[in-house]
C-alpha atoms as a PDB file:
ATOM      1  CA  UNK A   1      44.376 -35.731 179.629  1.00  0.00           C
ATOM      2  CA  UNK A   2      42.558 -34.367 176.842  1.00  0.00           C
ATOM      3  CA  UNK A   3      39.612 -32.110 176.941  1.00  0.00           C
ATOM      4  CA  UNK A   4      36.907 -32.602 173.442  1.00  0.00           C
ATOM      5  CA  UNK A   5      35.197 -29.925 172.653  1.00  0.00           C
ATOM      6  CA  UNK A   6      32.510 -31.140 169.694  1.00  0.00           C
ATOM      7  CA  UNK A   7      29.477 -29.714 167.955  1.00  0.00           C
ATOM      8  CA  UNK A   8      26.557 -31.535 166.833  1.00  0.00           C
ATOM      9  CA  UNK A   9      23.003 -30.909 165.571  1.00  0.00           C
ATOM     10  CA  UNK A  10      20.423 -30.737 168.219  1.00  0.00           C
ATOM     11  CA  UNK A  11      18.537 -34.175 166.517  1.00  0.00           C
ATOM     12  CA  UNK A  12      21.587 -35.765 166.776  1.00  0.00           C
ATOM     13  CA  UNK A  13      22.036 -35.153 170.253  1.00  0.00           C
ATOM     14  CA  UNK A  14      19.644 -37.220 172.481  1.00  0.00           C
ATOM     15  CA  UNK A  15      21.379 -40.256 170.965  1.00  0.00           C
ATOM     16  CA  UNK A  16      24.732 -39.042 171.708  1.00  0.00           C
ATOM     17  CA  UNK A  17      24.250 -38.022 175.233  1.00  0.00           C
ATOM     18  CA  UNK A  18      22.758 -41.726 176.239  1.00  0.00           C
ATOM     19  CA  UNK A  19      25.713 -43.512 174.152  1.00  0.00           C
ATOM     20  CA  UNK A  20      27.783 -41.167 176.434  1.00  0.00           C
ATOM     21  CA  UNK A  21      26.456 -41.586 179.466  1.00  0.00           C
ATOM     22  CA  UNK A  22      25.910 -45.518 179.018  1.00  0.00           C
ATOM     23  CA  UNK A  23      29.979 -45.625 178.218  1.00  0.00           C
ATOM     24  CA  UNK A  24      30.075 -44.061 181.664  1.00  0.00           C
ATOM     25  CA  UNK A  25      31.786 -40.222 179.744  1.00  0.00           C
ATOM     26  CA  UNK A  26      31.181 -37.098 181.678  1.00  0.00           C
ATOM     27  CA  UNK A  27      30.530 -34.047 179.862  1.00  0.00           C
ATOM     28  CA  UNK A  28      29.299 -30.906 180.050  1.00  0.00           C
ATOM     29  CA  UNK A  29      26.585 -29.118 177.491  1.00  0.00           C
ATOM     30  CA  UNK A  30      26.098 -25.659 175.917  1.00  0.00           C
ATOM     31  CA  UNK A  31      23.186 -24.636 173.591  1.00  0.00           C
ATOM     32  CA  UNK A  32      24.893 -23.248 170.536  1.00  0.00           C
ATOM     33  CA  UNK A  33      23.380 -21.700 167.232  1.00  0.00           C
ATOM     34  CA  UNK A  34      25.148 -22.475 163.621  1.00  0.00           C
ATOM     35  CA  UNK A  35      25.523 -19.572 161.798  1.00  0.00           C
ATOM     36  CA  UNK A  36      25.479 -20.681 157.861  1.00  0.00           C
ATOM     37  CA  UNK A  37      21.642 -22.487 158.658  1.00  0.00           C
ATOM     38  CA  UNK A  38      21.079 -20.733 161.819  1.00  0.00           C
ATOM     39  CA  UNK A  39      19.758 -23.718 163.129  1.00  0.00           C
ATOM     40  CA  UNK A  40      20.183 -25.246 167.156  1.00  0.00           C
ATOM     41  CA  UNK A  41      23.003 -27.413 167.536  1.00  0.00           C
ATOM     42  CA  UNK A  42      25.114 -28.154 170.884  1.00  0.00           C
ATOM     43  CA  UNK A  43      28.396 -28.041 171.911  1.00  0.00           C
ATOM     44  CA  UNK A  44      29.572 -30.968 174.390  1.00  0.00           C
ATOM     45  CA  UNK A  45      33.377 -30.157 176.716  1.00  0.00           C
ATOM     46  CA  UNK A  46      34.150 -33.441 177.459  1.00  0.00           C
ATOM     47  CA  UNK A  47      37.467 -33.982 179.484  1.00  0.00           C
ATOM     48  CA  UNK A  48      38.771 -37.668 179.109  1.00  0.00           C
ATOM     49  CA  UNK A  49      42.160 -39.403 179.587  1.00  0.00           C
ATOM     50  CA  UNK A  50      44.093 -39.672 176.577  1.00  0.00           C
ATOM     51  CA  UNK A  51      43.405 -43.890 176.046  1.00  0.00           C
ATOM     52  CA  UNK A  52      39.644 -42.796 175.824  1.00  0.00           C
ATOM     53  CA  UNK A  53      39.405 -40.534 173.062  1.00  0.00           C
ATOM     54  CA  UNK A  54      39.470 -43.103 170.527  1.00  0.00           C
ATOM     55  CA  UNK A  55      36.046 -44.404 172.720  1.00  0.00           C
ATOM     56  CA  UNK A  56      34.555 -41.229 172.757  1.00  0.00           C
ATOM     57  CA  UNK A  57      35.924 -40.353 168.418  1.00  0.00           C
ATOM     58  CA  UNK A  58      33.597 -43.570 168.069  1.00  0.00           C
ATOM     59  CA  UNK A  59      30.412 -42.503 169.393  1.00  0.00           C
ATOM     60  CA  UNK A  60      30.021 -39.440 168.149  1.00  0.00           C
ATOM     61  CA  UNK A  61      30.663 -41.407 164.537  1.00  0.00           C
ATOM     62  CA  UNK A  62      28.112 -43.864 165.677  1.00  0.00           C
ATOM     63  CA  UNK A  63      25.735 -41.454 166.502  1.00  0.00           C
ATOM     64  CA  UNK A  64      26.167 -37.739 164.342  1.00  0.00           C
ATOM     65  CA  UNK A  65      25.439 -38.500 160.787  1.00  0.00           C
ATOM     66  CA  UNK A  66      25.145 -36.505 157.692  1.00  0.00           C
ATOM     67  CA  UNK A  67      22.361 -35.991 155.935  1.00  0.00           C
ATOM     68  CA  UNK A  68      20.592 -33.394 153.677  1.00  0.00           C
ATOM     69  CA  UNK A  69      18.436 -31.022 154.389  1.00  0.00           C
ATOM     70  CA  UNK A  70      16.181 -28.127 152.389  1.00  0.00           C
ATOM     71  CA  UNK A  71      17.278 -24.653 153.164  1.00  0.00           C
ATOM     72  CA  UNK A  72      15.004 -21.905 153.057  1.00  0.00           C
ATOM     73  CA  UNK A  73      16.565 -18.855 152.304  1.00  0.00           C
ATOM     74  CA  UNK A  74      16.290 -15.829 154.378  1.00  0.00           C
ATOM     75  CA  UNK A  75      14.247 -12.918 153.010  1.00  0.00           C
ATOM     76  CA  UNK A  76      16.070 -10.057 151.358  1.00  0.00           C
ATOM     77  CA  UNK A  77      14.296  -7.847 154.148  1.00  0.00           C
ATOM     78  CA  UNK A  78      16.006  -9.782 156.863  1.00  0.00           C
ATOM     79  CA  UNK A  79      19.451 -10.304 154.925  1.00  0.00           C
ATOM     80  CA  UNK A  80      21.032  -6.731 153.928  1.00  0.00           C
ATOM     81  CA  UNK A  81      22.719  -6.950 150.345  1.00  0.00           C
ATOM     82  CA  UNK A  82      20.635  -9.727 149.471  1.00  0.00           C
ATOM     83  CA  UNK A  83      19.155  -8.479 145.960  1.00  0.00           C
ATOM     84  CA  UNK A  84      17.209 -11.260 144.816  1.00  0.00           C
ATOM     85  CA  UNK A  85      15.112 -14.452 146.486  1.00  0.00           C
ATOM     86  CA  UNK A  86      17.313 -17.618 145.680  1.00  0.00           C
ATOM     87  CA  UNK A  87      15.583 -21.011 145.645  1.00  0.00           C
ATOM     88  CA  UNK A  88      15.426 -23.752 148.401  1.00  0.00           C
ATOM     89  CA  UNK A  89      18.191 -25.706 148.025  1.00  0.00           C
ATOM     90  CA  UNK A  90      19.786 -28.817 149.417  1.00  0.00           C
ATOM     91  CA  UNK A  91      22.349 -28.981 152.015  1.00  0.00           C
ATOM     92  CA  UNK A  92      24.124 -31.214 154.005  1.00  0.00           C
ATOM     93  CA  UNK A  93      23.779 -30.903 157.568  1.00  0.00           C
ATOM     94  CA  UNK A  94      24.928 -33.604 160.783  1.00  0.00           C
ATOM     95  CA  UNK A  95      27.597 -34.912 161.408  1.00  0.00           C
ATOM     96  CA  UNK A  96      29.958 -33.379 164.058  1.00  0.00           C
ATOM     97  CA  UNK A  97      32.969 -30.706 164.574  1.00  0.00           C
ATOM     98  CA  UNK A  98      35.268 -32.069 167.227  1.00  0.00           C
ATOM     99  CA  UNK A  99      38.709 -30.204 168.596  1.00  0.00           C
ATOM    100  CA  UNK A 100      40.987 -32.732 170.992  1.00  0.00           C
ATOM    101  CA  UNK A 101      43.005 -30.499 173.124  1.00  0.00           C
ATOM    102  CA  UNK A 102      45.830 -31.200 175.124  1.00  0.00           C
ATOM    103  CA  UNK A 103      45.073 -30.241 179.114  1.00  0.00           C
ATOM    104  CA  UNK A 104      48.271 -29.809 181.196  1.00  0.00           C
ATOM    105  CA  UNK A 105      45.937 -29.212 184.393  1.00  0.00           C
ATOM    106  CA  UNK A 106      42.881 -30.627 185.095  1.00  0.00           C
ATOM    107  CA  UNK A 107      41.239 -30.141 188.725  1.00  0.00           C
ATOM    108  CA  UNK A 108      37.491 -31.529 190.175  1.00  0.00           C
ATOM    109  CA  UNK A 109      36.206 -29.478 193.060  1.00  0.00           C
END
Protein backbone atom coordinates (compact mmCIF):
# COMPACT_ATOMS: atom_id res chain seq x y z
CA UNK A 1 0.00 0.00 0.00
CA UNK A 2 1.23 3.30 -0.72
CA UNK A 3 -0.24 6.55 0.33
CA UNK A 4 0.59 9.85 -2.53
CA UNK A 5 0.65 12.84 -1.18
CA UNK A 6 0.94 15.51 -4.38
CA UNK A 7 0.64 19.23 -4.92
CA UNK A 8 -0.72 20.91 -7.82
CA UNK A 9 -1.88 24.37 -8.95
CA UNK A 10 -5.46 25.10 -8.33
CA UNK A 11 -6.05 25.46 -12.54
CA UNK A 12 -4.65 22.32 -12.84
CA UNK A 13 -6.86 20.71 -10.56
CA UNK A 14 -10.46 20.33 -11.94
CA UNK A 15 -8.84 18.20 -14.66
CA UNK A 16 -7.05 16.08 -12.31
CA UNK A 17 -9.79 15.32 -9.94
CA UNK A 18 -12.24 14.01 -12.99
CA UNK A 19 -9.17 11.92 -14.58
CA UNK A 20 -9.11 10.60 -10.94
CA UNK A 21 -12.31 9.93 -10.26
CA UNK A 22 -13.11 8.49 -13.90
CA UNK A 23 -9.98 5.88 -13.15
CA UNK A 24 -12.19 5.03 -10.20
CA UNK A 25 -8.90 6.68 -7.41
CA UNK A 26 -10.10 7.84 -4.08
CA UNK A 27 -8.53 10.73 -2.60
CA UNK A 28 -8.81 13.16 -0.26
CA UNK A 29 -8.23 17.22 -0.79
CA UNK A 30 -6.65 20.09 1.20
CA UNK A 31 -6.53 23.79 0.09
CA UNK A 32 -2.88 24.69 0.31
CA UNK A 33 -1.03 28.11 -0.41
CA UNK A 34 2.64 28.10 -2.23
CA UNK A 35 4.83 30.18 -0.56
CA UNK A 36 7.54 31.46 -3.35
CA UNK A 37 4.16 32.91 -5.61
CA UNK A 38 1.79 32.77 -2.83
CA UNK A 39 -0.63 31.56 -5.09
CA UNK A 40 -3.70 28.61 -4.34
CA UNK A 41 -2.65 25.28 -5.12
CA UNK A 42 -3.99 21.83 -3.54
CA UNK A 43 -2.68 19.05 -1.98
CA UNK A 44 -4.40 15.54 -2.90
CA UNK A 45 -3.59 12.15 0.00
CA UNK A 46 -4.33 9.55 -2.15
CA UNK A 47 -3.88 5.95 -0.66
CA UNK A 48 -3.52 3.27 -3.52
CA UNK A 49 -2.10 -0.29 -3.73
CA UNK A 50 1.32 -0.43 -4.80
CA UNK A 51 0.44 -1.88 -8.75
CA UNK A 52 -1.54 1.50 -9.07
CA UNK A 53 0.85 4.12 -8.56
CA UNK A 54 2.27 3.91 -11.87
CA UNK A 55 -1.79 4.69 -12.93
CA UNK A 56 -2.11 7.39 -10.72
CA UNK A 57 2.19 8.86 -11.63
CA UNK A 58 0.34 9.03 -15.15
CA UNK A 59 -2.44 11.26 -14.59
CA UNK A 60 -1.13 13.71 -12.74
CA UNK A 61 1.59 13.89 -15.89
CA UNK A 62 -1.37 13.93 -18.15
CA UNK A 63 -2.99 16.51 -16.46
CA UNK A 64 -0.35 19.12 -14.27
CA UNK A 65 1.71 20.89 -16.79
CA UNK A 66 4.26 23.57 -16.68
CA UNK A 67 3.93 26.65 -17.90
CA UNK A 68 5.05 30.31 -17.33
CA UNK A 69 3.64 32.76 -15.67
CA UNK A 70 4.31 36.81 -14.87
CA UNK A 71 5.12 37.47 -11.29
CA UNK A 72 4.32 40.58 -9.74
CA UNK A 73 6.48 41.38 -7.09
CA UNK A 74 5.36 42.19 -3.68
CA UNK A 75 5.70 45.80 -2.52
CA UNK A 76 8.66 46.74 -0.38
CA UNK A 77 5.90 47.87 2.25
CA UNK A 78 4.54 44.39 2.43
CA UNK A 79 8.05 42.53 2.10
CA UNK A 80 10.52 43.71 5.07
CA UNK A 81 14.22 44.03 3.70
CA UNK A 82 13.01 44.50 0.36
CA UNK A 83 14.97 47.83 -0.69
CA UNK A 84 14.05 48.32 -4.12
CA UNK A 85 10.84 47.40 -6.61
CA UNK A 86 12.18 44.55 -8.96
CA UNK A 87 10.44 44.05 -12.31
CA UNK A 88 7.71 41.47 -13.34
CA UNK A 89 9.34 38.64 -14.32
CA UNK A 90 8.67 35.23 -15.77
CA UNK A 91 8.29 32.10 -13.93
CA UNK A 92 7.46 28.75 -14.32
CA UNK A 93 4.62 27.51 -12.48
CA UNK A 94 2.38 23.80 -12.87
CA UNK A 95 3.33 20.91 -12.88
CA UNK A 96 3.13 18.79 -9.65
CA UNK A 97 5.17 17.77 -6.30
CA UNK A 98 4.34 14.18 -5.50
CA UNK A 99 5.85 12.04 -2.28
CA UNK A 100 4.97 7.98 -2.58
CA UNK A 101 5.08 6.70 0.88
CA UNK A 102 5.21 3.38 2.07
CA UNK A 103 1.93 2.58 4.53
CA UNK A 104 2.46 -0.46 6.81
CA UNK A 105 -1.29 0.06 8.12
CA UNK A 106 -4.02 1.20 6.37
CA UNK A 107 -7.68 0.96 8.00
CA UNK A 108 -11.40 2.26 6.41
CA UNK A 109 -13.96 2.92 9.10
Amino acid sequence: MKLIVAIVQDDDFTTLQDALIAAGHRFTTVSTTGSFLRTGNTSLIIGTEDEKVPDVMSLLRQTCRKRTQVAVPYSPALEPGLLYMPENFEVEVGGAIVFVLDVTRFERL
